[in-house]
Protein backbone atom coordinates (compact mmCIF):
# COMPACT_ATOMS: atom_id res chain seq x y z
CA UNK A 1 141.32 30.54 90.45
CA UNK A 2 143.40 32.36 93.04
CA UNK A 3 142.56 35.68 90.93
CA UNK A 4 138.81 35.19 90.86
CA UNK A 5 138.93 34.61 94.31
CA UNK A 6 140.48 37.91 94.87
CA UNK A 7 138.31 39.76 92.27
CA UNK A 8 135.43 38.32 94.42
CA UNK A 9 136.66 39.43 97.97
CA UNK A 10 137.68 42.89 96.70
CA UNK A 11 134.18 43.03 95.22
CA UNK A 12 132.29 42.37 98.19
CA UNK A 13 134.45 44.76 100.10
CA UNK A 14 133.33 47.81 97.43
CA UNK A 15 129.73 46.45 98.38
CA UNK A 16 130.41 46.90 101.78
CA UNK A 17 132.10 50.04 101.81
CA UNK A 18 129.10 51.70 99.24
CA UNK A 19 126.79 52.19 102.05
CA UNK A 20 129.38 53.90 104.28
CA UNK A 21 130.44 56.57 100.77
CA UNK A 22 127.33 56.70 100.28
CA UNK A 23 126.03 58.30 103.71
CA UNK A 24 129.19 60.30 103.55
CA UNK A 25 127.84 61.59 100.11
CA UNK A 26 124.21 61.91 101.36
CA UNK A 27 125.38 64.42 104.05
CA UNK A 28 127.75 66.32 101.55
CA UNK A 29 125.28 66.92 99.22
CA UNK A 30 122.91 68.04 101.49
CA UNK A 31 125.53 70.92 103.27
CA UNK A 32 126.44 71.30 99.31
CA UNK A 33 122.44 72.96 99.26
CA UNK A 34 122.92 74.94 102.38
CA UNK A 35 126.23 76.14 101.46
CA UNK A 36 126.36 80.31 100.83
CA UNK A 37 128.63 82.71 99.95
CA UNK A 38 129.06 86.13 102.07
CA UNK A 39 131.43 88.89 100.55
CA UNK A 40 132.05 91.84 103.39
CA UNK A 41 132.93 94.86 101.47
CA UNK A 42 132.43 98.21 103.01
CA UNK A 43 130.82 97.19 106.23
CA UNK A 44 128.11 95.38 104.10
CA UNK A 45 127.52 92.07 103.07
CA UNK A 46 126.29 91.04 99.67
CA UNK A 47 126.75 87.37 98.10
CA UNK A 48 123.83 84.48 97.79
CA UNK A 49 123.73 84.20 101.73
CA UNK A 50 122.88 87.52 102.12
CA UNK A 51 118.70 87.20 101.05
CA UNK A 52 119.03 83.86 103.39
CA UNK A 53 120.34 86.26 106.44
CA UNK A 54 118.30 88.95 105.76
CA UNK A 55 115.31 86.83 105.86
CA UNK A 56 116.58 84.60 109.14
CA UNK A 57 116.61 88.23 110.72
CA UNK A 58 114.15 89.81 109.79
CA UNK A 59 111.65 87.26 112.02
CA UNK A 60 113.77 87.30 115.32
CA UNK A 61 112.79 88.39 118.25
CA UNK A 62 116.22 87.91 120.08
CA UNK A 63 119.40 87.21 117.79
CA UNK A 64 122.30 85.62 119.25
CA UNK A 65 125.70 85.72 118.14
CA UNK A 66 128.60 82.78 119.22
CA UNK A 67 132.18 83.61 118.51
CA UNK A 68 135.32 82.88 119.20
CA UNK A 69 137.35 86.67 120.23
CA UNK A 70 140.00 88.09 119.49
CA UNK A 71 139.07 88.16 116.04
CA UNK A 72 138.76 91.62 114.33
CA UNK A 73 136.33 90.33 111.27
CA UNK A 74 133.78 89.26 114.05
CA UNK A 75 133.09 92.38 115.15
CA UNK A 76 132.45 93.71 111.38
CA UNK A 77 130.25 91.10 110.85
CA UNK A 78 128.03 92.19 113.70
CA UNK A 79 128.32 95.72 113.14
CA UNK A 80 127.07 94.96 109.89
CA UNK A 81 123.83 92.60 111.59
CA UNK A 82 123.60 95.85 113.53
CA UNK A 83 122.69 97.81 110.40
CA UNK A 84 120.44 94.98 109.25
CA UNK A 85 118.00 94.67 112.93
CA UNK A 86 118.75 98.35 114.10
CA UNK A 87 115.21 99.30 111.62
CA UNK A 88 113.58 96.55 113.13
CA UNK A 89 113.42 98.05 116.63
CA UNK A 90 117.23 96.34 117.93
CA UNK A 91 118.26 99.02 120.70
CA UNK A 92 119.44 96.36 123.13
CA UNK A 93 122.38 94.32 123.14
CA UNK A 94 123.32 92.23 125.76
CA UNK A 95 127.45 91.74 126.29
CA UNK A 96 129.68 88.94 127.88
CA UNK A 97 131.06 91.36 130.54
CA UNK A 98 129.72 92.19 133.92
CA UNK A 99 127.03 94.51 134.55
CA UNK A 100 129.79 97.31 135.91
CA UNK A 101 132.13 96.81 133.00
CA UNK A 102 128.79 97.31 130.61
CA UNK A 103 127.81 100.51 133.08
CA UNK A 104 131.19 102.60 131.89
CA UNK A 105 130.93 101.45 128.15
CA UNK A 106 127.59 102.59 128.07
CA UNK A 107 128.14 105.88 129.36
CA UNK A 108 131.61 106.17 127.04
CA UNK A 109 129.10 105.32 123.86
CA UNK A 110 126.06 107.93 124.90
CA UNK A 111 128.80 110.72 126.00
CA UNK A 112 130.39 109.91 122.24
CA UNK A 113 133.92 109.71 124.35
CA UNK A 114 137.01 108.84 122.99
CA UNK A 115 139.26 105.97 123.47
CA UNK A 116 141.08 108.12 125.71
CA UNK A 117 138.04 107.31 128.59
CA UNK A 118 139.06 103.42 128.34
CA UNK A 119 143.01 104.01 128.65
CA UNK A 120 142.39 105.66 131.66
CA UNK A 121 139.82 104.00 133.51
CA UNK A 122 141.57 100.70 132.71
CA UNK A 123 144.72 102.19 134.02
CA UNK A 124 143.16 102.69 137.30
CA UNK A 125 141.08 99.77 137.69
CA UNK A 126 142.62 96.98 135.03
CA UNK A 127 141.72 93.79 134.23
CA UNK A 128 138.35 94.96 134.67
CA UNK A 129 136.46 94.93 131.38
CA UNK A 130 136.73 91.78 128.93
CA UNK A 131 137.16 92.03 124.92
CA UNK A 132 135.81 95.49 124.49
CA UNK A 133 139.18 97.19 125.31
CA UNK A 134 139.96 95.67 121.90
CA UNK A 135 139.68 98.74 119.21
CA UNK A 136 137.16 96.83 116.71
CA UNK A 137 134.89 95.41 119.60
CA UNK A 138 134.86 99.27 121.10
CA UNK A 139 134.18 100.81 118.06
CA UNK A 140 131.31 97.61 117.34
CA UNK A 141 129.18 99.04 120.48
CA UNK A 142 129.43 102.66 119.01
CA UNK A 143 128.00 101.52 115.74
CA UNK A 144 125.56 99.42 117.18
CA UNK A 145 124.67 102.34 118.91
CA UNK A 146 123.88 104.36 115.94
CA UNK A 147 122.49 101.52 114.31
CA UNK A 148 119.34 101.47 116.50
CA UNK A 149 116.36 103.07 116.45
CA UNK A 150 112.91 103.28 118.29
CA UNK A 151 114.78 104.89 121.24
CA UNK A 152 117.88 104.73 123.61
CA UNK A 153 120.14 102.18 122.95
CA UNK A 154 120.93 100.02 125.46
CA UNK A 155 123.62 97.93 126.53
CA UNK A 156 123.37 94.82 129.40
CA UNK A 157 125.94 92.93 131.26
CA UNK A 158 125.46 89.90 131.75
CA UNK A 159 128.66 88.10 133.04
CA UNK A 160 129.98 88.09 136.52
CA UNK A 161 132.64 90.85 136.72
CA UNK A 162 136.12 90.47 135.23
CA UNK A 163 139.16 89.10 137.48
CA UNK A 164 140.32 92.16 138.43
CA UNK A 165 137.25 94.18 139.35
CA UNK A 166 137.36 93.99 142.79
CA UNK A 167 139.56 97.62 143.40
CA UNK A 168 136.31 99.06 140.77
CA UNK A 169 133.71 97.16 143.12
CA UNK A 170 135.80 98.24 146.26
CA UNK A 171 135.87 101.90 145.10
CA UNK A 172 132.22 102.20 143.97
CA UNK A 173 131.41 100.47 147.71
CA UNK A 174 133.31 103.48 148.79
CA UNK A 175 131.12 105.99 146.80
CA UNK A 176 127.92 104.73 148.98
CA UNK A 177 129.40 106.51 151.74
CA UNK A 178 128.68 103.42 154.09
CA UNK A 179 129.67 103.89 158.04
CA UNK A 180 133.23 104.57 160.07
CA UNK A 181 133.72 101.13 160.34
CA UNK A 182 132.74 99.84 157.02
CA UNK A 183 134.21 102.51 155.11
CA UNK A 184 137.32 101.90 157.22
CA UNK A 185 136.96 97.90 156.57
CA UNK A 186 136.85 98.91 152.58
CA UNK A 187 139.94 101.22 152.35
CA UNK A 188 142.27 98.12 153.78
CA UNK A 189 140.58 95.82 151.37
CA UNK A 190 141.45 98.30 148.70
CA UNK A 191 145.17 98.67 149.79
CA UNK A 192 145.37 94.88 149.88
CA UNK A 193 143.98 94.92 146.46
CA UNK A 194 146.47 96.78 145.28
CA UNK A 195 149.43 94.85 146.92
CA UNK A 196 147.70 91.84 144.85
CA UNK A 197 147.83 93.10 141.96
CA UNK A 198 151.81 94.67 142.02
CA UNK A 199 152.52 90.60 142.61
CA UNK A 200 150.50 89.91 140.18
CA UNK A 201 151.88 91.70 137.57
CA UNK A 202 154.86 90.82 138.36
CA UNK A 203 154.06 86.81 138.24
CA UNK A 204 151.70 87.33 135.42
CA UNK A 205 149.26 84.66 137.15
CA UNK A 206 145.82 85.06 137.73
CA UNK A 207 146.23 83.07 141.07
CA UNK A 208 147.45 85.87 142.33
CA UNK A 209 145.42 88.77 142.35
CA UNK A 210 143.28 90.30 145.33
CA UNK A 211 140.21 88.03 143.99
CA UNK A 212 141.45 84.89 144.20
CA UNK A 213 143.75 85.96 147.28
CA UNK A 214 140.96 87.44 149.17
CA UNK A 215 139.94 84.81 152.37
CA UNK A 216 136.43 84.48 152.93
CA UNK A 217 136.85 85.65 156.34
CA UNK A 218 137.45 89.24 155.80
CA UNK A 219 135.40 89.32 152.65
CA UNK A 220 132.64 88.25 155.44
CA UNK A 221 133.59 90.41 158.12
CA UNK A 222 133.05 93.31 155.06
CA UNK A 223 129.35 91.97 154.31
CA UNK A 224 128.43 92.08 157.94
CA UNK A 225 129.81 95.93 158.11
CA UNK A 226 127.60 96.47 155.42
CA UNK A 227 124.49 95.46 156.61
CA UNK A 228 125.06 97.29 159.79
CA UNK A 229 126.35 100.52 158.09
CA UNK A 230 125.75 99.80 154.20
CA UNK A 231 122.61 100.34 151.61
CA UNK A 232 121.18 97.66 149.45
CA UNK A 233 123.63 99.20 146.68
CA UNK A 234 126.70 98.73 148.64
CA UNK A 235 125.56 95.17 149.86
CA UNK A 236 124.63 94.19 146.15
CA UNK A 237 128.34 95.64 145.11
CA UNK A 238 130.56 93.29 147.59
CA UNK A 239 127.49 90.23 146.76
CA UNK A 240 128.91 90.74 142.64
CA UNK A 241 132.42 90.43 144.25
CA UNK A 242 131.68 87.35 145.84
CA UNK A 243 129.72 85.78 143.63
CA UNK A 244 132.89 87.21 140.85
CA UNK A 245 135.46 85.58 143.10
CA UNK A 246 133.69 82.25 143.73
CA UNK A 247 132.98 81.42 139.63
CA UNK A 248 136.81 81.71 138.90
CA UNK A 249 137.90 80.15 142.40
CA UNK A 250 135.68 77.27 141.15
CA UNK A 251 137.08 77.02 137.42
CA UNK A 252 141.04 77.40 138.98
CA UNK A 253 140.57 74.58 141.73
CA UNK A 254 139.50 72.19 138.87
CA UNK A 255 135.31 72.42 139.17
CA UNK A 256 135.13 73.29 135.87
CA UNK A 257 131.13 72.19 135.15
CA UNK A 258 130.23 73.48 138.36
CA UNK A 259 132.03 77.25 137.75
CA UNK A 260 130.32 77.55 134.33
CA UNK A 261 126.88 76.29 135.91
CA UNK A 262 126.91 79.05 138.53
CA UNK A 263 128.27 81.46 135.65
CA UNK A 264 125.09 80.27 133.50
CA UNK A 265 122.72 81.14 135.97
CA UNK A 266 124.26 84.24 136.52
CA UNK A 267 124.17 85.66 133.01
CA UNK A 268 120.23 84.18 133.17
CA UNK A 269 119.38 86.06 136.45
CA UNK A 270 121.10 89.00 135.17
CA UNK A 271 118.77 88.73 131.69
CA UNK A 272 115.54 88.29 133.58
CA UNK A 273 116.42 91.45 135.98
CA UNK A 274 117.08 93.85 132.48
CA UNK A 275 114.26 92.03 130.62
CA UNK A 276 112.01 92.98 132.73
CA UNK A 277 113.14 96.66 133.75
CA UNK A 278 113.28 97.17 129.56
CA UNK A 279 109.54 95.40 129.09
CA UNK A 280 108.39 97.65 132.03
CA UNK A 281 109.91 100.89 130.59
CA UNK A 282 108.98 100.17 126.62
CA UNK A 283 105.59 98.75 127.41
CA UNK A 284 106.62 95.63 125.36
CA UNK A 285 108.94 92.95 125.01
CA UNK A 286 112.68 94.21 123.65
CA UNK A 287 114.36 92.90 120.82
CA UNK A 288 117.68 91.97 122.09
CA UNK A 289 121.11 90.92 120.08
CA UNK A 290 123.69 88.71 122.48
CA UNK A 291 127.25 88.28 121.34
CA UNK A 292 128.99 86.15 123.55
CA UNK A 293 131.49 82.79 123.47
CA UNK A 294 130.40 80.15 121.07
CA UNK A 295 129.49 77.75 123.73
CA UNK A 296 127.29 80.40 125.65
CA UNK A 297 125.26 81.08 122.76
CA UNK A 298 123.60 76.92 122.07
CA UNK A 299 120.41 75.28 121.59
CA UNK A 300 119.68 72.34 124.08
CA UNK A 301 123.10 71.38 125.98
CA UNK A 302 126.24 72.60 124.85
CA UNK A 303 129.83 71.05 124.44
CA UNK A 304 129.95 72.10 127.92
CA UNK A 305 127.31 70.11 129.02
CA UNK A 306 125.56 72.83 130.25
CA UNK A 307 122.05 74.57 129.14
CA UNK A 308 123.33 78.30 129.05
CA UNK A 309 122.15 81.42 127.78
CA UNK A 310 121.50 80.00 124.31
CA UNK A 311 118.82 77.80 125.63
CA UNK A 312 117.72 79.94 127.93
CA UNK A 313 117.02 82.66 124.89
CA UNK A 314 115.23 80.17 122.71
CA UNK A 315 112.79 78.55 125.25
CA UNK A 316 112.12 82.27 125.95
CA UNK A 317 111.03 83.06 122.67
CA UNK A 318 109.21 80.10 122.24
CA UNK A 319 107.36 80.86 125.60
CA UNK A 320 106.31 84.08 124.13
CA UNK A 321 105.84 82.37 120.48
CA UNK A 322 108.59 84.59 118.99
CA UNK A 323 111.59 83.28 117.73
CA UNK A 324 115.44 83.20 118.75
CA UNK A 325 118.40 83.15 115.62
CA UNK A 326 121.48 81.18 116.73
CA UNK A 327 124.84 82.40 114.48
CA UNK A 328 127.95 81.01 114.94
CA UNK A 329 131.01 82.48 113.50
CA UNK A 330 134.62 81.58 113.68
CA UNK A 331 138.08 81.67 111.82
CA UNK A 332 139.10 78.25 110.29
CA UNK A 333 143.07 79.34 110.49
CA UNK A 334 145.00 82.20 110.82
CA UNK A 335 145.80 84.25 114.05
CA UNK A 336 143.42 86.02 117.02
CA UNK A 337 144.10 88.10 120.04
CA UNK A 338 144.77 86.00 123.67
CA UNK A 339 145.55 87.26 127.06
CA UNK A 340 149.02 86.82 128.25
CA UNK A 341 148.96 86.96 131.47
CA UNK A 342 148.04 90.06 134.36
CA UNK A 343 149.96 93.22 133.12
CA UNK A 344 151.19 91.89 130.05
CA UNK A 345 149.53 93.45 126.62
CA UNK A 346 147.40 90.55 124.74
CA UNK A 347 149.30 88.45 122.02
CA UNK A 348 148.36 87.45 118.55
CA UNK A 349 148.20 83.47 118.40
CA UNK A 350 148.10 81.51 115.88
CA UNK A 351 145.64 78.27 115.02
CA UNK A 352 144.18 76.69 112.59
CA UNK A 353 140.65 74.92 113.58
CA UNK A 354 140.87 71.66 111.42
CA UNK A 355 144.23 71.08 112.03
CA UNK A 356 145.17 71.54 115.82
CA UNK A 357 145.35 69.22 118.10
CA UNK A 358 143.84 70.89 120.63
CA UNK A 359 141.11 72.50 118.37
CA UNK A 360 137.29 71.97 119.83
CA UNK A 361 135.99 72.04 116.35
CA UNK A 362 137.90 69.04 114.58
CA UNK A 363 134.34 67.91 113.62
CA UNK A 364 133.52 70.13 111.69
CA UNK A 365 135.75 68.76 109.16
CA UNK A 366 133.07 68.58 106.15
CA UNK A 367 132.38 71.97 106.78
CA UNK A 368 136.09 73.43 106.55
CA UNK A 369 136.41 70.49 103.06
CA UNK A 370 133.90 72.32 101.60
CA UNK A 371 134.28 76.25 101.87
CA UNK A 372 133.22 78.96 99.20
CA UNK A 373 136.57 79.64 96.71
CA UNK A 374 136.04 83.03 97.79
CA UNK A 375 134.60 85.09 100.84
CA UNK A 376 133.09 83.74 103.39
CA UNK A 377 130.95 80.48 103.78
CA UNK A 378 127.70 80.50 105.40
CA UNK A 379 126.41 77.06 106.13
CA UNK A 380 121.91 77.49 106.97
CA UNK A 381 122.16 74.43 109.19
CA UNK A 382 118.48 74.91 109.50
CA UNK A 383 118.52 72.50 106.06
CA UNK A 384 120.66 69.94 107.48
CA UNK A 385 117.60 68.62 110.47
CA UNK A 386 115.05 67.10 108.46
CA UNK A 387 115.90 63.29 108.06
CA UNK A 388 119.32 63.62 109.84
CA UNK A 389 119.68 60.69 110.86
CA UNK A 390 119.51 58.64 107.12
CA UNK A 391 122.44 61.26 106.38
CA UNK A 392 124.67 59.28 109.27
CA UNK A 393 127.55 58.57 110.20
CA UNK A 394 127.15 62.22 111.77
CA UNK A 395 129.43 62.73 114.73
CA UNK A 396 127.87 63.29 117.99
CA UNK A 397 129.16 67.26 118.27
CA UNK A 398 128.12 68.07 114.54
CA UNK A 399 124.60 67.03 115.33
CA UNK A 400 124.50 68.78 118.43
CA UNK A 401 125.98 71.97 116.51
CA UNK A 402 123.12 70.86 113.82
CA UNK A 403 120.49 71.59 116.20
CA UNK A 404 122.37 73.81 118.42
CA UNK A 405 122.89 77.13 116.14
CA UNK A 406 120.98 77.98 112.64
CA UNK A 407 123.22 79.44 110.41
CA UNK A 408 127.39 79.13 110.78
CA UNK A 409 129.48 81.18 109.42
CA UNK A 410 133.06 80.42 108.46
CA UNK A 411 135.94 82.95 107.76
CA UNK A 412 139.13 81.60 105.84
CA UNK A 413 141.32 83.74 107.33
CA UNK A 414 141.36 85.66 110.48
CA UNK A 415 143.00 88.18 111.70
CA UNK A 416 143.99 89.65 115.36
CA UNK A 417 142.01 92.39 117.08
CA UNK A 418 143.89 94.77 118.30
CA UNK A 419 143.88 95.69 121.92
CA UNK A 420 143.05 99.83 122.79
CA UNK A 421 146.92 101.27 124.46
């Protein structure tokens, strides 16, 4: 008796757990269909995902790239979209730097300059330009730059300036040749700069270089000189200062949503100004690649809770009735390239996405349980919308991601950039 009691329960406990394996399998099989393999040989991809890319690109207007940096396949990858969208009229590509930083890579890339440019501008103004004083993301924007066609290549910055561009704002303020007083007011500024950053280096922090040191009195008293004695460049130099200083005062003081809301509409007002100059100047809309941060680059809200560039891109295109591709790509383990503090050369660091603690991408478990035995794996998450919802349980971030980017791309093992010395 007591045994076909217990053959009963543990029945009805396999009927209740078949719906649940079931979902589970539903969703599987489903990424099992959208599941690709990319092989990168060469700077060129081949493998089944490669007709599924080709074709995603070939009918975007705007194609926008998420990553996570300090990753040296990343950069390949694009380089190798590059060759793939340069023949469809890509000459644009828009950066996550600020518009200075994008200014002197832009002239290093049309001059055909060496590294040797970037060592020495960065060892007069440093900690002023983000990622692409890493040798593979330098050598991406010259490659790019061959890649394109139809015209001058062009390259936009959209991201307020870097933490330590204020003695390269300060200098090219300086260069408008603004009044006695002004000019005066500038020089100190600089030499205070300067101070900030020897005690920065030697605490390493952030917290204590000349833009986050800088009171908003004197910063002030420097915008009023301006307008008295300045131009509309010099004013619109010290406003990028300010408007620099006040993102990262507002991520450091613990207003984290409302520093990457006033960063989002930033990089947005910085698109529309370049849209529109490029539109004006080709007579037509540009096709524009964006590489930036994974979260920057989302459909809808992102894990942020913010509607950034992503969205931004894609209601754009569907405003015009062209069309936006969303890529993400990422490492699942192995090591990438981190800052380590103000004066101190980057470190590699190691993680491993589906096994950290602290990793932001723990959901994306079925993905990493179900990776290509070689190469890369593309997932076209384009395949995994349609009836969603039946294919539940589905964690709240994996939809979002779902519906948030179109194709993701998943590297088994990364490696470190390397940063330009």
């Amino acid at each position: 008796m007591f045994q076909r009691w217990t053959a009963h329960i543990l029945g009805l406990a396999v009927l209740a757990l078949t719906p649940a394996l079931a979902q589970e399998n539903k969703f599987t099989d489903r990424l099992l269909q959208n599941r690709y393999q990319i092989d990168f040989q060469g700077g060129q991809f081949s493998g089944t995902g490669m007709p599924v890319l080709q074709s995603a690109l070939a009918s975007a207007q705007f194609v926008l790239i998420g990553e996570d940096h300090g990753i040296s396949q990343i950069p390949q990858f694009t380089g190798a979209v590059c060759d793939l969208i340069g023949p469809q009229g890509f000459r644009t590509m828009a950066v996550e730097t600020g518009p200075l930083a994008a200014n002197e890579l832009q002239r290093w890339i049309a001059a055909d300059s060496s590294r040797s440019s970037l060592i020495g501008f960065e060892t007069k103004f440093p900690e002023t330009i983000a990622f692409y004083n890493f040798q593979e993301e330098y050598d991406l924007l010259s490659h790019c730059a061959r890649a394109a066609q139809g015209g001058k290549f062009r390259l936009w910055g959209l991201d307020q300036e870097l933490m330590g561009s204020s003695g390269l704002v300060l200098t090219r303020i300086l260069e408008t040749h603004p009044g006695k007083q002004a000019a005066a007011e500038t020089r100190r500024l600089l030499q205070k700069n300067d101070d900030a950053h020897a005690a920065a280096v030697k605490s390493g922090s952030p917290g204590d270089i000349f833009m986050m040191t800088a009171t908003d009195d004197e910063l002030n008293k420097l915008k009023d000189l301006l307008r008295a004695e300045g131009n509309a460049t010099s004013q619109a130099l010290l406003d990028a200062l300010i408007k620099s200083r006040d993102i990262y005062q507002k991520n450091m003081n613990g207003s984290g949503y409302e520093s990457n809301r006033e960063r989002a509409l930033l990089m947005k007002s910085n698109f529309v100004a370049d849209y529109k100059e490029a539109t004006l100047a080709d007579g037509a809309p540009p096709k524009v690649l964006l590489k930036f941060g994974a979260w920057h680059m989302y459909k809808g809200i992102n894990p942020l809770r913010n509607n950034d560039m992503g969205n931004f891109v894609t209601e754009l295109a569907d405003g015009q009735g062209t069309t936006s591709l969303h890529i993400m790509i990422c490492g699942v383990k192995g090591s990438q390239l981190r800052f380590a503090g103000i004066g101190r050369p980057y470190q590699p660091g190691d993680f491993n996405l589906a096994e950290d603690k602290d990793s932001d991408f723990l959901f994306l478990k079925p993905m990493f349980d179900n990776l290509e035995s070689e190469g890369w794996t593309m997932f076209d998450l384009r395949g995994l919308r349609k009836g969603l919802h039946s294919l539940e349980p589905v964690e709240k971030e994996m939809e979002r991601i779902i519906f948030g980017y179109d194709l993701l791309v998943l590297i088994p093992n990364a490696t470190p950039s390397k940063e330009i010395q």
